[in-house]
C-alpha atoms as a PDB file:
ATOM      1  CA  UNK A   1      -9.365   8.758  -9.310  1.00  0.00           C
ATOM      2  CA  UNK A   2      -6.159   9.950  -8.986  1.00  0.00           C
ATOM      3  CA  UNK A   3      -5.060  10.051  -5.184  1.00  0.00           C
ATOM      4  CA  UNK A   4      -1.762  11.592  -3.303  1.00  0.00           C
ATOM      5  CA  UNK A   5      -0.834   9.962  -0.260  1.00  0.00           C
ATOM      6  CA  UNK A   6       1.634  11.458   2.190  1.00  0.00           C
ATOM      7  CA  UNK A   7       3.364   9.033   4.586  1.00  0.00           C
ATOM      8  CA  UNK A   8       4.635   5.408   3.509  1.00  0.00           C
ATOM      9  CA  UNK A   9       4.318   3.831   6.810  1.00  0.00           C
ATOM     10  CA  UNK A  10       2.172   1.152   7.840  1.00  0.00           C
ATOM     11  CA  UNK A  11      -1.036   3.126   7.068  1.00  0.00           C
ATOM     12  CA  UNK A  12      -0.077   4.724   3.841  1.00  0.00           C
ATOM     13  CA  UNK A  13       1.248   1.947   2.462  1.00  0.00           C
ATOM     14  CA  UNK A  14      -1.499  -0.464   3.096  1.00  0.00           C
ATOM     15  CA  UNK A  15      -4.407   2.676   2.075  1.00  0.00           C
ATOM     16  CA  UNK A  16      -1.885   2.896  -1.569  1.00  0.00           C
ATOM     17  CA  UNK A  17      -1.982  -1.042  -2.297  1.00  0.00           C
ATOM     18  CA  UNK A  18      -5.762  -1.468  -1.531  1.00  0.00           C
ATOM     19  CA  UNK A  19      -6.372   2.183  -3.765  1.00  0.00           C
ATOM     20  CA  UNK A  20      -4.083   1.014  -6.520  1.00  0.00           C
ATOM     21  CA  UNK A  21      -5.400  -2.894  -6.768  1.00  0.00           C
ATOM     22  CA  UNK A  22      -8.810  -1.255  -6.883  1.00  0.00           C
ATOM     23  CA  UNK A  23      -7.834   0.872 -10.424  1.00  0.00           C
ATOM     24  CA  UNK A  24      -6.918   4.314  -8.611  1.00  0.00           C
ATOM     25  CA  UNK A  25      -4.081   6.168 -10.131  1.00  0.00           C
ATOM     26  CA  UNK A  26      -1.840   6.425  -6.285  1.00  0.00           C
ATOM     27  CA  UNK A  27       1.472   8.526  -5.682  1.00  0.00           C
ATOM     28  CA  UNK A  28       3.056   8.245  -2.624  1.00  0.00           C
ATOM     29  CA  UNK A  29       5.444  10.767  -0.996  1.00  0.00           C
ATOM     30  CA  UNK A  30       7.575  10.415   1.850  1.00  0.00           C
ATOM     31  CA  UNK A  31      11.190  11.351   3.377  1.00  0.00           C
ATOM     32  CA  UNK A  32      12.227   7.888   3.812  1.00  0.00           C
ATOM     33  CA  UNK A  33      13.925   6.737   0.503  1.00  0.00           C
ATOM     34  CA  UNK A  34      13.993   3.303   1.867  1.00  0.00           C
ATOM     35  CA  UNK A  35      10.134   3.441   2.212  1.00  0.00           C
ATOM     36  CA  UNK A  36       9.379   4.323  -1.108  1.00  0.00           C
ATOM     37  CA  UNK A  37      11.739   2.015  -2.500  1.00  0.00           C
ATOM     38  CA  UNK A  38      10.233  -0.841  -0.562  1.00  0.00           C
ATOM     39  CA  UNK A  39       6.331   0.526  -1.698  1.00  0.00           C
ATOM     40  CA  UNK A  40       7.170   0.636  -5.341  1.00  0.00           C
ATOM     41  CA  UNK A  41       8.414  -2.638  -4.985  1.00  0.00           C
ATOM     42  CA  UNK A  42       5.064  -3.911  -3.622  1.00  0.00           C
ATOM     43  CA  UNK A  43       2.444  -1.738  -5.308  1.00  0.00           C
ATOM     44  CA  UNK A  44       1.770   0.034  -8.790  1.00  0.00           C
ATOM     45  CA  UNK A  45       2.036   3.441  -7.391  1.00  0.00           C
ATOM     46  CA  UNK A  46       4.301   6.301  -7.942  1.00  0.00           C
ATOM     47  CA  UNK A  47       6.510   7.194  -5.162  1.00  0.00           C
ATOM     48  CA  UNK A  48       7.917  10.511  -4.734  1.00  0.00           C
ATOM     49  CA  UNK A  49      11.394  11.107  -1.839  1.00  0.00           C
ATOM     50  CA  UNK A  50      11.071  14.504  -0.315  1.00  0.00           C
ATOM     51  CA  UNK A  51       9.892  16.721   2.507  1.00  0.00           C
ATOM     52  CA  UNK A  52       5.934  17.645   2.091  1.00  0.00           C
ATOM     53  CA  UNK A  53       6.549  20.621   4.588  1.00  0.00           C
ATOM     54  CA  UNK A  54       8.897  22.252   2.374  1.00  0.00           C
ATOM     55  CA  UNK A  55       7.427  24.501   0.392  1.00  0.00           C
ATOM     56  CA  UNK A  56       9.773  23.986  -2.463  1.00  0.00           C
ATOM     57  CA  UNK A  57       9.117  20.563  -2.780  1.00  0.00           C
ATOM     58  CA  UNK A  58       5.208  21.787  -4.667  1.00  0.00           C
ATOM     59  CA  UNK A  59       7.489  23.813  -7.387  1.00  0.00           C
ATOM     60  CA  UNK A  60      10.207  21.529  -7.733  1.00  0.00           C
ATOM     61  CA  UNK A  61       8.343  17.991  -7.737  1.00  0.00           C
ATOM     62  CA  UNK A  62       4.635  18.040  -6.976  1.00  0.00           C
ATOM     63  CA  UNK A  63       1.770  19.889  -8.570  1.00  0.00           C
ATOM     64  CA  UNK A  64      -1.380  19.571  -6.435  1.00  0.00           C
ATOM     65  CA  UNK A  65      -3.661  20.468  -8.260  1.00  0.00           C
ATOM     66  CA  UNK A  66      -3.533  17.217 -10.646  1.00  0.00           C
ATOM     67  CA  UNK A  67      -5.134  15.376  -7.691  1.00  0.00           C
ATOM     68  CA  UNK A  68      -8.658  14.331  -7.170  1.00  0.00           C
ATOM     69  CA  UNK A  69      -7.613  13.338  -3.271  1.00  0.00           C
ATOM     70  CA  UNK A  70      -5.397  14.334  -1.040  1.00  0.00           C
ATOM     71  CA  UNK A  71      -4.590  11.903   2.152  1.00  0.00           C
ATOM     72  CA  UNK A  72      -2.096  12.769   5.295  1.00  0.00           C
ATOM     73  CA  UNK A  73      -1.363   9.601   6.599  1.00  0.00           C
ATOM     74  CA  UNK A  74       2.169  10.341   8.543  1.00  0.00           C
ATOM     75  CA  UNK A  75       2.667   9.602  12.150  1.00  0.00           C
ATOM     76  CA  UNK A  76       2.695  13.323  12.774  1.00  0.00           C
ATOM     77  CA  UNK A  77      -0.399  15.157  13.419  1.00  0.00           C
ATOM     78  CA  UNK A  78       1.435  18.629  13.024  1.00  0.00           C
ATOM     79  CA  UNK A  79       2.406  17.202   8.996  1.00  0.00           C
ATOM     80  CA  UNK A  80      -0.791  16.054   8.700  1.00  0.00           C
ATOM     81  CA  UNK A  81      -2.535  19.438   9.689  1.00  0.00           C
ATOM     82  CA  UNK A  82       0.269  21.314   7.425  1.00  0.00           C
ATOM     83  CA  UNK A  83      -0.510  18.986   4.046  1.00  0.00           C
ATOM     84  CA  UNK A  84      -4.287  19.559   4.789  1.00  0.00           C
ATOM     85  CA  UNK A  85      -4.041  23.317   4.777  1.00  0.00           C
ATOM     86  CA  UNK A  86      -2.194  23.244   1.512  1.00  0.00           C
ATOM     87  CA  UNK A  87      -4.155  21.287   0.029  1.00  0.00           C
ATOM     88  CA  UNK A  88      -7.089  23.447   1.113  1.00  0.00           C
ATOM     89  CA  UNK A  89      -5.507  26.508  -0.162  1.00  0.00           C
ATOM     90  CA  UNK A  90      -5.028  24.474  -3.733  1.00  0.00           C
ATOM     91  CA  UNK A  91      -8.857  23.760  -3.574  1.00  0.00           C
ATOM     92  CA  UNK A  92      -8.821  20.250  -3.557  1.00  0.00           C
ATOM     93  CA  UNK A  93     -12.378  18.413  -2.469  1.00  0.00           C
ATOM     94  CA  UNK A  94     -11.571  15.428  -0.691  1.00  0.00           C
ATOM     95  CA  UNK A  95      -9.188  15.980   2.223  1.00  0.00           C
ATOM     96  CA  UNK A  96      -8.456  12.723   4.543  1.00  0.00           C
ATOM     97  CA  UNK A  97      -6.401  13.202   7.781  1.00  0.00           C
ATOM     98  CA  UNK A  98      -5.195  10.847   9.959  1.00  0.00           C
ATOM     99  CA  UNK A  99      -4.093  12.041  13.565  1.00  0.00           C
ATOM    100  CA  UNK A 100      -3.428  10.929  17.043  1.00  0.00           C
ATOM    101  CA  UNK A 101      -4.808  13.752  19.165  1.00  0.00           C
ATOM    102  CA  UNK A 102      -8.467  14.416  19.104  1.00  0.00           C
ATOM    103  CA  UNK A 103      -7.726  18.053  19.834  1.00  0.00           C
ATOM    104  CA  UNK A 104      -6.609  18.037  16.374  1.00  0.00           C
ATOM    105  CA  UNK A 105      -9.746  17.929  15.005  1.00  0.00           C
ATOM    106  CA  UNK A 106     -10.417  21.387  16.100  1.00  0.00           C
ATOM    107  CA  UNK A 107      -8.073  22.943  13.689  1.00  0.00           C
ATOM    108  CA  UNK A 108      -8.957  20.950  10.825  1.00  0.00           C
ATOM    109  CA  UNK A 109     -12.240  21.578  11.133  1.00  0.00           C
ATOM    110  CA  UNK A 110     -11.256  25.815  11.282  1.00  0.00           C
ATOM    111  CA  UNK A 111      -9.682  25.131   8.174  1.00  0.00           C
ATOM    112  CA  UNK A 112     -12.890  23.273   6.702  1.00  0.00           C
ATOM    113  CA  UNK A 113     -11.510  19.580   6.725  1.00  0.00           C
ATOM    114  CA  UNK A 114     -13.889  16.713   8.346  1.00  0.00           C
ATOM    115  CA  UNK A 115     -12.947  14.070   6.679  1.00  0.00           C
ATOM    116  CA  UNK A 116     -10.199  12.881   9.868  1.00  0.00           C
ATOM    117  CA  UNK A 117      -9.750   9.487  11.691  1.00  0.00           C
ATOM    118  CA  UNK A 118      -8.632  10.072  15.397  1.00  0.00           C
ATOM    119  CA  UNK A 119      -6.761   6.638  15.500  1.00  0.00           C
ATOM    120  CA  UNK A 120      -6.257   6.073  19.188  1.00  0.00           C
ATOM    121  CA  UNK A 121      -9.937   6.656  19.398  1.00  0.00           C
ATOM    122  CA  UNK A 122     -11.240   4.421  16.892  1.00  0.00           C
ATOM    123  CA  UNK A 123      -9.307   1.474  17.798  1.00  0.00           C
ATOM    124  CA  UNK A 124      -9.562   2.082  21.524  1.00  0.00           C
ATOM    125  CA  UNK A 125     -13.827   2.040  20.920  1.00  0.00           C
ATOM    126  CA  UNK A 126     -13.523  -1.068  18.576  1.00  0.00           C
ATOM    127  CA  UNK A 127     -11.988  -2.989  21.191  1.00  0.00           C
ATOM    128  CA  UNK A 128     -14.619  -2.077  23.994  1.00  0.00           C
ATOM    129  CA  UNK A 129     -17.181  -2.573  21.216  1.00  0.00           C
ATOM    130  CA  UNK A 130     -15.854  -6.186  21.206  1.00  0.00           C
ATOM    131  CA  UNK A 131     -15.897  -5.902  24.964  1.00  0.00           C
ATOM    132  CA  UNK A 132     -18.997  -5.150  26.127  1.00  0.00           C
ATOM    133  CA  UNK A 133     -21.107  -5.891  23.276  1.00  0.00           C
ATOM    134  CA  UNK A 134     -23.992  -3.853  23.798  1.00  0.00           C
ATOM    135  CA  UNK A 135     -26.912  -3.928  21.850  1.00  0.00           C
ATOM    136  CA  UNK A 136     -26.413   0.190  21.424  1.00  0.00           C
ATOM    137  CA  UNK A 137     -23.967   1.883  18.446  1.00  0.00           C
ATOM    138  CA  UNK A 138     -20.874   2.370  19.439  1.00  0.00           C
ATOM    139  CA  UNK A 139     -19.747   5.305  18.104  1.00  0.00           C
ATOM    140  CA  UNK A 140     -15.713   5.231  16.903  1.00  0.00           C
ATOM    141  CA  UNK A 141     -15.434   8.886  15.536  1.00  0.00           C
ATOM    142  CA  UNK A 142     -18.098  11.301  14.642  1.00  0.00           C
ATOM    143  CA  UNK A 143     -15.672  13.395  12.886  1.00  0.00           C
ATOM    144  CA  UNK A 144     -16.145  11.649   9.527  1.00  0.00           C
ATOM    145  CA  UNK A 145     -17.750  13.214   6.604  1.00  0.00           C
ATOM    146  CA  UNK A 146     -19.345  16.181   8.520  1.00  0.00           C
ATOM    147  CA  UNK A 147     -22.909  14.333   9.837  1.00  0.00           C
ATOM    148  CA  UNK A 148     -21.688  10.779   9.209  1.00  0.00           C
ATOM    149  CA  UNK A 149     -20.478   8.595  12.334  1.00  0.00           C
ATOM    150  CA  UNK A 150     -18.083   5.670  12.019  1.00  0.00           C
ATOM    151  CA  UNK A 151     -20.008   2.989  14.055  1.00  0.00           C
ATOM    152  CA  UNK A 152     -19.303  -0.616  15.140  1.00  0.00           C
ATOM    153  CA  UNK A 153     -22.744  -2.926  16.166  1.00  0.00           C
ATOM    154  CA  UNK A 154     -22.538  -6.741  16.629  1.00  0.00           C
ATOM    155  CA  UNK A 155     -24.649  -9.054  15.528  1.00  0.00           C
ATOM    156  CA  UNK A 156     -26.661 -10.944  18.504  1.00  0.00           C
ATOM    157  CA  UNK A 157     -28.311 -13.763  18.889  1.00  0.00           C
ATOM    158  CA  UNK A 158     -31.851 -12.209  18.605  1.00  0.00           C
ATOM    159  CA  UNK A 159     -30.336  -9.255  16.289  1.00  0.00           C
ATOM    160  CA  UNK A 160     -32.737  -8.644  13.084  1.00  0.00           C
ATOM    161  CA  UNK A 161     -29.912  -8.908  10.495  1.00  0.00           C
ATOM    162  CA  UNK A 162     -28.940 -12.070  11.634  1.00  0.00           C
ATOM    163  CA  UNK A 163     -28.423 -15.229   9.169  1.00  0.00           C
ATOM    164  CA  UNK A 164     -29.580 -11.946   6.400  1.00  0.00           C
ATOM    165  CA  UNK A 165     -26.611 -10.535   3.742  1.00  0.00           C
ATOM    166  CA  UNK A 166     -25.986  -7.183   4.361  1.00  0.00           C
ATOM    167  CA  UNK A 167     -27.212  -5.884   1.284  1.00  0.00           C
ATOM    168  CA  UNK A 168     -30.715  -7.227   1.721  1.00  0.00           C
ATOM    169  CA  UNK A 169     -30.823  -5.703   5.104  1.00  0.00           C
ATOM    170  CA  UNK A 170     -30.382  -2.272   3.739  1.00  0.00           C
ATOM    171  CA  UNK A 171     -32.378  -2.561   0.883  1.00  0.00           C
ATOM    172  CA  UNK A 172     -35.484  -3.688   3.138  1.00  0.00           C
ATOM    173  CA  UNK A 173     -34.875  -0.563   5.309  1.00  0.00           C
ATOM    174  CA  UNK A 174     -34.544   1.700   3.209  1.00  0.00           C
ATOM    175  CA  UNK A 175     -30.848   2.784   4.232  1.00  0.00           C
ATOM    176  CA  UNK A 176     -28.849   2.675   1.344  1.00  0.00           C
ATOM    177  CA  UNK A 177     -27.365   5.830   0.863  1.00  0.00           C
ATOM    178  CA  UNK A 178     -27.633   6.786   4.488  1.00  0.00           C
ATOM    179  CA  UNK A 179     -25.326   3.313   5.698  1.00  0.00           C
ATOM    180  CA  UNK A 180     -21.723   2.466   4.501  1.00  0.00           C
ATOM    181  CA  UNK A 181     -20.622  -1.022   5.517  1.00  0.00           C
ATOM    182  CA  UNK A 182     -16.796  -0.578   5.932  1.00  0.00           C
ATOM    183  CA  UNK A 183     -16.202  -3.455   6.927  1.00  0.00           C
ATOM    184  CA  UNK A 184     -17.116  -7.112   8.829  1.00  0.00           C
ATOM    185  CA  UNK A 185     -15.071  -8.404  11.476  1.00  0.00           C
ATOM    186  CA  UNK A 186     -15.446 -12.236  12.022  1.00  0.00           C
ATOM    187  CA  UNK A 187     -13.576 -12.778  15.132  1.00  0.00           C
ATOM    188  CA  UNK A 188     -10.309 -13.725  13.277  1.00  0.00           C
ATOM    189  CA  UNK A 189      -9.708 -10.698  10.807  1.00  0.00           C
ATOM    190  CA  UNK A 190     -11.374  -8.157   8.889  1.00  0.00           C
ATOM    191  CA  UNK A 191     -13.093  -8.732   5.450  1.00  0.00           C
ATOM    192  CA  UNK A 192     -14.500  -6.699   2.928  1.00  0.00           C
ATOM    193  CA  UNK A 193     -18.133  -6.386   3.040  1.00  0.00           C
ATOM    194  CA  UNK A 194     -18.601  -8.184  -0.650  1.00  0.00           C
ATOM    195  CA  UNK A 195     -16.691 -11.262   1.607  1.00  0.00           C
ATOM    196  CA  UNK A 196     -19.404 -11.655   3.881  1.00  0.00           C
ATOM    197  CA  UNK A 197     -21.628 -14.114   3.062  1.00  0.00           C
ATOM    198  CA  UNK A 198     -24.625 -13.365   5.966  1.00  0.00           C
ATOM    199  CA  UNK A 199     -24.374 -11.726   9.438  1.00  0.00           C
ATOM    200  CA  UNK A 200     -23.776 -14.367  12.071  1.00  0.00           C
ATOM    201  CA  UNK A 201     -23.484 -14.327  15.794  1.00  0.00           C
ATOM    202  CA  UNK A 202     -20.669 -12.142  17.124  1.00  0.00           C
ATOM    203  CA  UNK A 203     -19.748 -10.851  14.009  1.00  0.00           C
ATOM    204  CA  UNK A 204     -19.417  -6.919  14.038  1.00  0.00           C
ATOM    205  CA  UNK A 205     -19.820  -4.642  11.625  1.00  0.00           C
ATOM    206  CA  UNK A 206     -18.062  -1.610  11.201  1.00  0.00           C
ATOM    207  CA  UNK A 207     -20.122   1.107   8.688  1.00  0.00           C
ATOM    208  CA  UNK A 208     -20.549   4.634   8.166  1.00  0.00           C
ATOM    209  CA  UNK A 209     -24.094   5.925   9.381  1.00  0.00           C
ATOM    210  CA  UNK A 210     -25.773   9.147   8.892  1.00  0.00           C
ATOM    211  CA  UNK A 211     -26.611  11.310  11.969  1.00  0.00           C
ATOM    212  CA  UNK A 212     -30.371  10.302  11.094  1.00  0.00           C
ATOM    213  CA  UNK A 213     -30.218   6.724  10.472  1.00  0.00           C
ATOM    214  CA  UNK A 214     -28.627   5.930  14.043  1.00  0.00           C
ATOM    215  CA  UNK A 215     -32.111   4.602  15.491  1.00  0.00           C
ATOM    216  CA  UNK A 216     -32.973   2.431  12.505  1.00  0.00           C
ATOM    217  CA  UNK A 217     -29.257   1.029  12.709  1.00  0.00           C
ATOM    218  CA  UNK A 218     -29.750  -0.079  16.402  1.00  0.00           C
ATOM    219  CA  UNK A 219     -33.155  -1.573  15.880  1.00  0.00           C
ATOM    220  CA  UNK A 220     -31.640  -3.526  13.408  1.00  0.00           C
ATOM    221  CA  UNK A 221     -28.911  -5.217  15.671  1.00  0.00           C
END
């Protein structure tokens, strides 16, 4: 797939490395000369100095329409909203935001994008998910993917999946296709979902769930 991301910060740059080890085709654009420089020095990706708001920049140096994905990944939610609506208006598909205010949201979703990550949000419910470790879903956004909710559950000491590997679980359930494991957090860092050998004790899981499968998900932990 070949995938524009605007904004080589912290976010952009780690979303291009993980994209581009994984066989993606990844350009990167950004204001920050020093950024890109560093990025390209790090990553097989193409990087691309210049301003995404000016319109100029599409005729001089970018051509949207090449791309299968689009992602806004800046610091900014007002660039973020701006990159989204152009690449609405150039008909590209998939449309990722990233923003800070979840009043945001709102005008994405007038301009028919749902694919957004409200980052304050999601971290601040992952960290009372760790918390208070109820045996409910937690819900971090439910502005992903239109009826899909980004959810966090932890493994108890009674839970069903427990001492099970994740893809048994949903196979016996019948969830597959209706539950995206994102990712497992092990009390000491994150790890990709093929990582995880089975579901212990405290361990939480971070997946994408459909608006239907919520039920079967908590039954499960």
């Amino acid at each position: 797939m070949k995938v524009l991301i605007v904004g080589a910060g912290r976010v952009g740059s780690e979303l291009a490395k993980k994209l581009s080890e994984t066989g993606h085709s990844v350009t990167v654009v950004d204001k920050d000369p020093a950024k890109i420089e560093r990025l390209n020095d790090e990553a097989d990706v193409e990087g691309l100095v210049g301003d995404i708001t000016d319109p100029g920049f599409y005729h001089r140096e970018l051509d949207l329409s090449i791309y299968d994905a689009v992602i806004a990944a800046t610091d900014r939610d007002e660039v973020n909203v701006f990159i989204a609506a152009i690449a609405k208006i150039q008909g590209i598909k998939n449309i990722y935001v990233r923003v800070r205010a979840s009043e945001t949201l709102t005008i994405l979703n007038n301009l028919g994008v749902y694919d957004a990550v409200v980052e304050p949000q999601v971290v601040a419910n992952l960290l009372y998910s760790m918390i208070e470790g109820k045996r409910s879903p937690v819900i971090l956004t439910s502005s992903i993917s239109g009826d899909y909710h980004m959810v966090s559950m932890i493994v108890r000491k009674y839970s069903t999946v427990r001492g099970r590997r994740i893809d048994e679980v949903l196979r016996a359930m019948d969830l597959e296709g209706k539950v995206k494991i994102i990712a497992v957090y092990d009390g000491y860092r994150l790890l990709d979902p093929e990582e995880v050998g089975v579901l212990e004790e405290g361990y939480i899981v971070i997946m994408l769930v459909s608006g239907d499968a919520l039920k079967e998900i908590n039954d499960l932990f």
